[in-house]
N, C-alpha and C. Protein backbone atom coordinates (compact mmCIF):
# COMPACT_ATOMS: atom_id res chain seq x y z
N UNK A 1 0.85 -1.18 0.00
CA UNK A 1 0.00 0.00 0.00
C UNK A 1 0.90 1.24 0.00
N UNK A 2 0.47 1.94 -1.18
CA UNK A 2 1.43 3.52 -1.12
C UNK A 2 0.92 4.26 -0.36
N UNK A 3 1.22 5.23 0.26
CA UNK A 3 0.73 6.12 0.97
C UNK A 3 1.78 7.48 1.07
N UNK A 4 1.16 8.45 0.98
CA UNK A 4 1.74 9.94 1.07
C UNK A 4 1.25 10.54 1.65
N UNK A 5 2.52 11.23 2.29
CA UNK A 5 2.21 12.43 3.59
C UNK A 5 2.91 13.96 3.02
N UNK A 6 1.50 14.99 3.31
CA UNK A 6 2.33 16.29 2.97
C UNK A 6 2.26 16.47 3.93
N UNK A 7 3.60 16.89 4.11
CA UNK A 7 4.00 16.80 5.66
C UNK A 7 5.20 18.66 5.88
N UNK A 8 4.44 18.94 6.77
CA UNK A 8 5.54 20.26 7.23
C UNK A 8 6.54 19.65 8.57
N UNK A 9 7.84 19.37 8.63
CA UNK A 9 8.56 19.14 9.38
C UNK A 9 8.33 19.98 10.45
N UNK A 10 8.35 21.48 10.46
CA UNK A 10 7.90 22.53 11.38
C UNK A 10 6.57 22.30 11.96
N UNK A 11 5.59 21.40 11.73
CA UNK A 11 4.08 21.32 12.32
C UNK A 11 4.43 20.17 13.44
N UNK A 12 3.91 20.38 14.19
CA UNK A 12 4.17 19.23 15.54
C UNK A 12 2.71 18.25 14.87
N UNK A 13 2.30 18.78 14.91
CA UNK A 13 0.36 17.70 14.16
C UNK A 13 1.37 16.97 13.28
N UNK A 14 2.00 17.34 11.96
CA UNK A 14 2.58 16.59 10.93
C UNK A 14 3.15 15.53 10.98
N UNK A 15 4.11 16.07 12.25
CA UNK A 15 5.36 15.19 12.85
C UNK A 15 4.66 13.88 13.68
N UNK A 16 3.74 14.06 14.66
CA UNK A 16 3.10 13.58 15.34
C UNK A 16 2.37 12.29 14.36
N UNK A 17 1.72 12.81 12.85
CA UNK A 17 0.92 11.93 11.98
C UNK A 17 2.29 11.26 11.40
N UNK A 18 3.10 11.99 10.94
CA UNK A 18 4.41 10.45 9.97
C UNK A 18 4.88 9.62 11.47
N UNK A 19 4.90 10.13 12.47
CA UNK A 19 5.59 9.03 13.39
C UNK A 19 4.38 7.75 13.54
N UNK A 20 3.28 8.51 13.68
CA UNK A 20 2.07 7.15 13.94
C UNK A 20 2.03 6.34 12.52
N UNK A 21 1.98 6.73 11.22
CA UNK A 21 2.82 5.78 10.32
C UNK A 21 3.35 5.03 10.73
N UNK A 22 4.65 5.51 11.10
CA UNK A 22 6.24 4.90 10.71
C UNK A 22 6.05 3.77 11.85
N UNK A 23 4.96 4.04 13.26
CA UNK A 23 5.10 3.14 14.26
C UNK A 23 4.17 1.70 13.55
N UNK A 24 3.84 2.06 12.64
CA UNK A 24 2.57 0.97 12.00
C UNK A 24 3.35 0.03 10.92
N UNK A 25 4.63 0.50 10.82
CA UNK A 25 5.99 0.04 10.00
C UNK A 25 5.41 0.74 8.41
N UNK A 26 4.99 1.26 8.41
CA UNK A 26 4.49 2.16 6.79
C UNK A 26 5.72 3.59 6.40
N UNK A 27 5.98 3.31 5.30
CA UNK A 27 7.04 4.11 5.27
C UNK A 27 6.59 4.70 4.08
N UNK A 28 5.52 5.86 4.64
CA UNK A 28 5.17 6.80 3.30
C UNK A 28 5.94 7.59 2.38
N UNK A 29 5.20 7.73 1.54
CA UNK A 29 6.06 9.08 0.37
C UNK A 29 5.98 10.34 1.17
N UNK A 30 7.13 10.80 1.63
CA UNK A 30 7.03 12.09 1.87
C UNK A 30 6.88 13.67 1.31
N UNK A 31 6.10 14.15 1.05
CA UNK A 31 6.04 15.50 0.03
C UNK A 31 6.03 16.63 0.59
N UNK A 32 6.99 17.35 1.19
CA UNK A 32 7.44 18.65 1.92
C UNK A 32 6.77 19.76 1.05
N UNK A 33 5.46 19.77 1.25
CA UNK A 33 4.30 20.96 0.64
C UNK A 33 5.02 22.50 0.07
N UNK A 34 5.96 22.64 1.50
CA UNK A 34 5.94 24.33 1.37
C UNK A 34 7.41 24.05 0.33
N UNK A 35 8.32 23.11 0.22
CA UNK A 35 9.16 23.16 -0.54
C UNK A 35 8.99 22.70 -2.04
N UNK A 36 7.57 21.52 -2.13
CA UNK A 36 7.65 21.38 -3.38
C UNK A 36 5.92 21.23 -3.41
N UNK A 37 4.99 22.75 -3.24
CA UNK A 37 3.80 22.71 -3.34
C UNK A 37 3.34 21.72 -3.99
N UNK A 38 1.79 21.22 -3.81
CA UNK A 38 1.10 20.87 -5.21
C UNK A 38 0.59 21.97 -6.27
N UNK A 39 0.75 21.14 -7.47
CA UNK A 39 0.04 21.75 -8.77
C UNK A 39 -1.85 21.91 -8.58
N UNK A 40 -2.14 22.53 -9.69
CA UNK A 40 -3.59 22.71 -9.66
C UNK A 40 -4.44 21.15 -9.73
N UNK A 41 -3.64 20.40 -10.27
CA UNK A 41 -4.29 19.42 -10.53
C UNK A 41 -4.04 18.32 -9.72
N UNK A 42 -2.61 18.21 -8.25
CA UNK A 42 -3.03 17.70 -7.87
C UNK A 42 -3.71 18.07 -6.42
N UNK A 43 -3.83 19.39 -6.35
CA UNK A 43 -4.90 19.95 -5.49
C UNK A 43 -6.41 19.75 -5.75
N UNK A 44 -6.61 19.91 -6.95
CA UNK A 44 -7.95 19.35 -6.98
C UNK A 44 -8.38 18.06 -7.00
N UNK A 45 -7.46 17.17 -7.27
CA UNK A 45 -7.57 15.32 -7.01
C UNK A 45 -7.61 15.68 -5.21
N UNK A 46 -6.30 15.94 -4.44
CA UNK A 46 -6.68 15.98 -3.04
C UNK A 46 -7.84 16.75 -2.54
N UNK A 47 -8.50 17.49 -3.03
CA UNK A 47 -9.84 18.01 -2.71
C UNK A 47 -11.44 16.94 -2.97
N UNK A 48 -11.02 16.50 -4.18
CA UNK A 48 -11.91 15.21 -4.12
C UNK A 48 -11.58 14.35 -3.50
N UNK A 49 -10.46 14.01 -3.15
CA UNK A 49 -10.43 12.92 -1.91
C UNK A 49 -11.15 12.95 -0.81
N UNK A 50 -10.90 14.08 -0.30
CA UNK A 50 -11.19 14.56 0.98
C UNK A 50 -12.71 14.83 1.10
N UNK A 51 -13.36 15.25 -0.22
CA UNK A 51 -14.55 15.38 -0.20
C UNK A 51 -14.80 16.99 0.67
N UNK A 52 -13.40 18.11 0.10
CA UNK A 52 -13.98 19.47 0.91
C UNK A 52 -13.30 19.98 -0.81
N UNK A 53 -14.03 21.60 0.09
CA UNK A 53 -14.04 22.79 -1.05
C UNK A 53 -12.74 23.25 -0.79
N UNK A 54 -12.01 24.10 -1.48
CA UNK A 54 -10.83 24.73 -1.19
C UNK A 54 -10.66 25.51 0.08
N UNK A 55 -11.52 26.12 0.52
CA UNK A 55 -11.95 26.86 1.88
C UNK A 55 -12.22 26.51 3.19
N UNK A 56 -12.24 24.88 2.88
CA UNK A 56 -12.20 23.74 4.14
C UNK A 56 -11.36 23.65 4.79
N UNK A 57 -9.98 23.31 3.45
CA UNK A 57 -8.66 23.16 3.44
C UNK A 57 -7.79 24.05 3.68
N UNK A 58 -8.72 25.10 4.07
CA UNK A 58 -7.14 26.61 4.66
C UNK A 58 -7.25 26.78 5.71
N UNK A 59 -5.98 26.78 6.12
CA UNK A 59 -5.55 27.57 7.26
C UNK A 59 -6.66 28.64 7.63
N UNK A 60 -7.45 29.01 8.34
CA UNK A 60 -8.12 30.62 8.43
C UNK A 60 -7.08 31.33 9.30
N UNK A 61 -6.47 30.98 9.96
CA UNK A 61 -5.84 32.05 11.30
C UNK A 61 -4.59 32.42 10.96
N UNK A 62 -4.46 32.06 9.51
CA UNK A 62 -2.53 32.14 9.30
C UNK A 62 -2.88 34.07 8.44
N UNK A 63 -1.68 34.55 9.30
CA UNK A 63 -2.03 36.06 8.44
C UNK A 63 -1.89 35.83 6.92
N UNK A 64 -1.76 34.98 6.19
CA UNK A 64 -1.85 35.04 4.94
C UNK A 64 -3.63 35.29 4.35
N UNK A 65 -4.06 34.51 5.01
CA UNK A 65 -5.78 34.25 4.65
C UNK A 65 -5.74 35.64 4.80
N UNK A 66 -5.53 36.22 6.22
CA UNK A 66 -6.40 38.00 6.62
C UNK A 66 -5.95 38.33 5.99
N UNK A 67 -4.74 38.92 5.27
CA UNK A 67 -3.94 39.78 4.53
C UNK A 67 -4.50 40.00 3.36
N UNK A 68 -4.98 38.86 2.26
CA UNK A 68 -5.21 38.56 1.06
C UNK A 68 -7.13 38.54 1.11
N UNK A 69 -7.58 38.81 2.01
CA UNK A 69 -9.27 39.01 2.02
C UNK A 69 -9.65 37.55 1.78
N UNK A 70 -9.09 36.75 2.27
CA UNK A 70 -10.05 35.02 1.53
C UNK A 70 -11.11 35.05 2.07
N UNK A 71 -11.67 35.53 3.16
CA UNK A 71 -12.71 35.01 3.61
C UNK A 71 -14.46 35.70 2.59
N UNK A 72 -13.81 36.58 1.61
CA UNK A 72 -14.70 37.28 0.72
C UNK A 72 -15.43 36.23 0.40
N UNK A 73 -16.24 36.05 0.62
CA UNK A 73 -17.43 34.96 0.03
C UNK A 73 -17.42 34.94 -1.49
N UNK A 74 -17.52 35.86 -1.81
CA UNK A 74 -17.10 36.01 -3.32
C UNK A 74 -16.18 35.66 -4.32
N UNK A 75 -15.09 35.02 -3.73
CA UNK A 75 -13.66 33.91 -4.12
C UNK A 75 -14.74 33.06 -4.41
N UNK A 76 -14.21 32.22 -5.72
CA UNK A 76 -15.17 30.74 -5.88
C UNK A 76 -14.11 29.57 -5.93
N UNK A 77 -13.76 29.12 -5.92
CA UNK A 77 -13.33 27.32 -6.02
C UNK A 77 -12.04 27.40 -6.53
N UNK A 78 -12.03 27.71 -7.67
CA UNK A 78 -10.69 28.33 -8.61
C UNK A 78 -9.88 29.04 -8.20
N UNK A 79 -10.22 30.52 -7.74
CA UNK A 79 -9.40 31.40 -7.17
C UNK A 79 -8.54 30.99 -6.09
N UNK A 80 -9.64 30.38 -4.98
CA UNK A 80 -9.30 29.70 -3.89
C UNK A 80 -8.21 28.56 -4.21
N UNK A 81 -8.03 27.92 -5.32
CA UNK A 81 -7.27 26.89 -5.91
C UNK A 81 -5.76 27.78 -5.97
N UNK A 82 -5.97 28.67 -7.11
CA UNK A 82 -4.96 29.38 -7.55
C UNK A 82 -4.12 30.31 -5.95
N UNK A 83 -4.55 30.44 -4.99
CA UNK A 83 -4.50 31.04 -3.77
C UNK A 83 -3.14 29.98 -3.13
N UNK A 84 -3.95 29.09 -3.37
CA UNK A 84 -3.63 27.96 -2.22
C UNK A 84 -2.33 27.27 -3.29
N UNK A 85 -2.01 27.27 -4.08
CA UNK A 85 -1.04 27.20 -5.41
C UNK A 85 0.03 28.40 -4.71
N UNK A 86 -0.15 29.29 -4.49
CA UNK A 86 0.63 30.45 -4.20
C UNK A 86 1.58 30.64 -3.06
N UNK A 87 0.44 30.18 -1.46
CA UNK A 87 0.51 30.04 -0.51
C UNK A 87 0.03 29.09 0.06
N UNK A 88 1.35 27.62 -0.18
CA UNK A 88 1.07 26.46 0.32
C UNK A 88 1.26 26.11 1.93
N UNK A 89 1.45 27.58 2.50
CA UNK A 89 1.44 27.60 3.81
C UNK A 89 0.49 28.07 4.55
N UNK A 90 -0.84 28.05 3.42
CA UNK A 90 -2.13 28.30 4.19
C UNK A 90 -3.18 26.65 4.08
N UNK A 91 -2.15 25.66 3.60
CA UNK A 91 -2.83 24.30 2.94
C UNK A 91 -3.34 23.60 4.59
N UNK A 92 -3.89 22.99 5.09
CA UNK A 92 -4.38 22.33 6.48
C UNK A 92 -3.15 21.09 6.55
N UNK A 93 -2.84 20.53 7.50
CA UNK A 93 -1.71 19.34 7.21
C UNK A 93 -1.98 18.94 8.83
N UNK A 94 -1.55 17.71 8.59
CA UNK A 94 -0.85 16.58 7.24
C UNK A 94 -1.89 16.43 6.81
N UNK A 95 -1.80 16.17 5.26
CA UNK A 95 -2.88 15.48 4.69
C UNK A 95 -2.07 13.89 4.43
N UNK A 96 -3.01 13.29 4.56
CA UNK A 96 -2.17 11.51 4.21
C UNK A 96 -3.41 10.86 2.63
N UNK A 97 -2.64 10.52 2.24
CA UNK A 97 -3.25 9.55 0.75
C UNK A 97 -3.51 8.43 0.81
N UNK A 98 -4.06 7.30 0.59
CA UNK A 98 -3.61 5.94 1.11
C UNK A 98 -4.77 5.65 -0.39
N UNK A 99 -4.34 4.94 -1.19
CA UNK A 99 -4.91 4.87 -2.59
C UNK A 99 -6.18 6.04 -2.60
N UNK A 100 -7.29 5.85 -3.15
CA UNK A 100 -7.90 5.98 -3.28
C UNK A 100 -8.65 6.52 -2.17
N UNK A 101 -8.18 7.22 -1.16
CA UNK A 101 -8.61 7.25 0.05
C UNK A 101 -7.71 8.75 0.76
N UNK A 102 -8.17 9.46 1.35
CA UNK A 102 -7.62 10.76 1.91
C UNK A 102 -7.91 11.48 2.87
N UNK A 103 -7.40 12.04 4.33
CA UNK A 103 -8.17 12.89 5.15
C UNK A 103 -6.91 13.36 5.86
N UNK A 104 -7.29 15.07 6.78
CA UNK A 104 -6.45 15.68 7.38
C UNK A 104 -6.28 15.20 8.29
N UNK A 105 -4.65 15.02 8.69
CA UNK A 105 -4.40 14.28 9.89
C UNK A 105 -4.78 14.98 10.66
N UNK A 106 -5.68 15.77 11.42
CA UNK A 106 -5.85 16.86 12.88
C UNK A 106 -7.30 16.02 13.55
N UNK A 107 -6.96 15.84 14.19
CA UNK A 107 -5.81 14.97 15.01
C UNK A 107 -5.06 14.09 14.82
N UNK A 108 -3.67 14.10 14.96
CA UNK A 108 -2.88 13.06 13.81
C UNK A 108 -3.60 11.37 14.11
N UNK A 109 -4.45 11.19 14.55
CA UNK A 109 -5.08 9.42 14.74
C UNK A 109 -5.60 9.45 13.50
N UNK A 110 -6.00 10.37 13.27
CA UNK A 110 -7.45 10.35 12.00
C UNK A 110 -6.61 9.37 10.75
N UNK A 111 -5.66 9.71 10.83
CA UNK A 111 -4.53 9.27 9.50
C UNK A 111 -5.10 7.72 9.66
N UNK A 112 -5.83 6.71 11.00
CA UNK A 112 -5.80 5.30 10.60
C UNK A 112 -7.36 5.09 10.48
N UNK A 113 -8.01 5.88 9.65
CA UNK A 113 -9.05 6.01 9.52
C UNK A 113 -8.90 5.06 7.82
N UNK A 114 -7.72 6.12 7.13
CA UNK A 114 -7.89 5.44 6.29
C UNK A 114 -6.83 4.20 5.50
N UNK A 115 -6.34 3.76 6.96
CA UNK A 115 -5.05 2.63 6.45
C UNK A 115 -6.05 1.43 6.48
């Protein structure tokens, strides 16, 4: 089973979700978000995973959101895409993959929801 973690080394949640992995002997793909964002396309595959809108998936409290007005109701899906493309340090994490299958590690347990 493949499995991938976007994982921020700096997030204690992140760190907390690859160790409960690694204790399960699973040795995911690691994808360091803020160093090698996702593309549009595979943000919108991880958005159908997850089964949320782009606006689910942000950060709200990081001054990037206040700074940039996201909370304008008036952003639609796309923008919010192209946003979150920009500033992959407003993305929610860890997110974990496990085929066909996806959810935010917060609280990092959630991650064996879908092993």
């Amino acid at each position: 089973m493949q499995v991938t973690i976007y994982h921020n080394p700096r997030c204690s949640k992140s760190r907390q979700a690859l160790e409960l992995l690694k204790e399960r002997g699973i040795e995911p793909k690691i994808v360091e978000y803020l160093k090698t964002p996702p593309d549009r396309e595979t943000l919108k595959r991880l958005l159908k995973l997850l089964h949320l809108r782009p606006r689910d998936l942000m950060r709200k409290h990081e001054p990037e959101y206040k700074d940039a007005g996201l909370d304008d109701p008036g952003l639609g899906d796309e923008d919010l895409i192209s946003v979150l493309i920009q500033h992959p340090i407003l993305l929610e994490r860890p997110i974990v993959v496990s085929g066909a299958k996806a959810v935010v590690g917060r609280p990092p347990e959630r991650v064996f929801e879908i092993l």
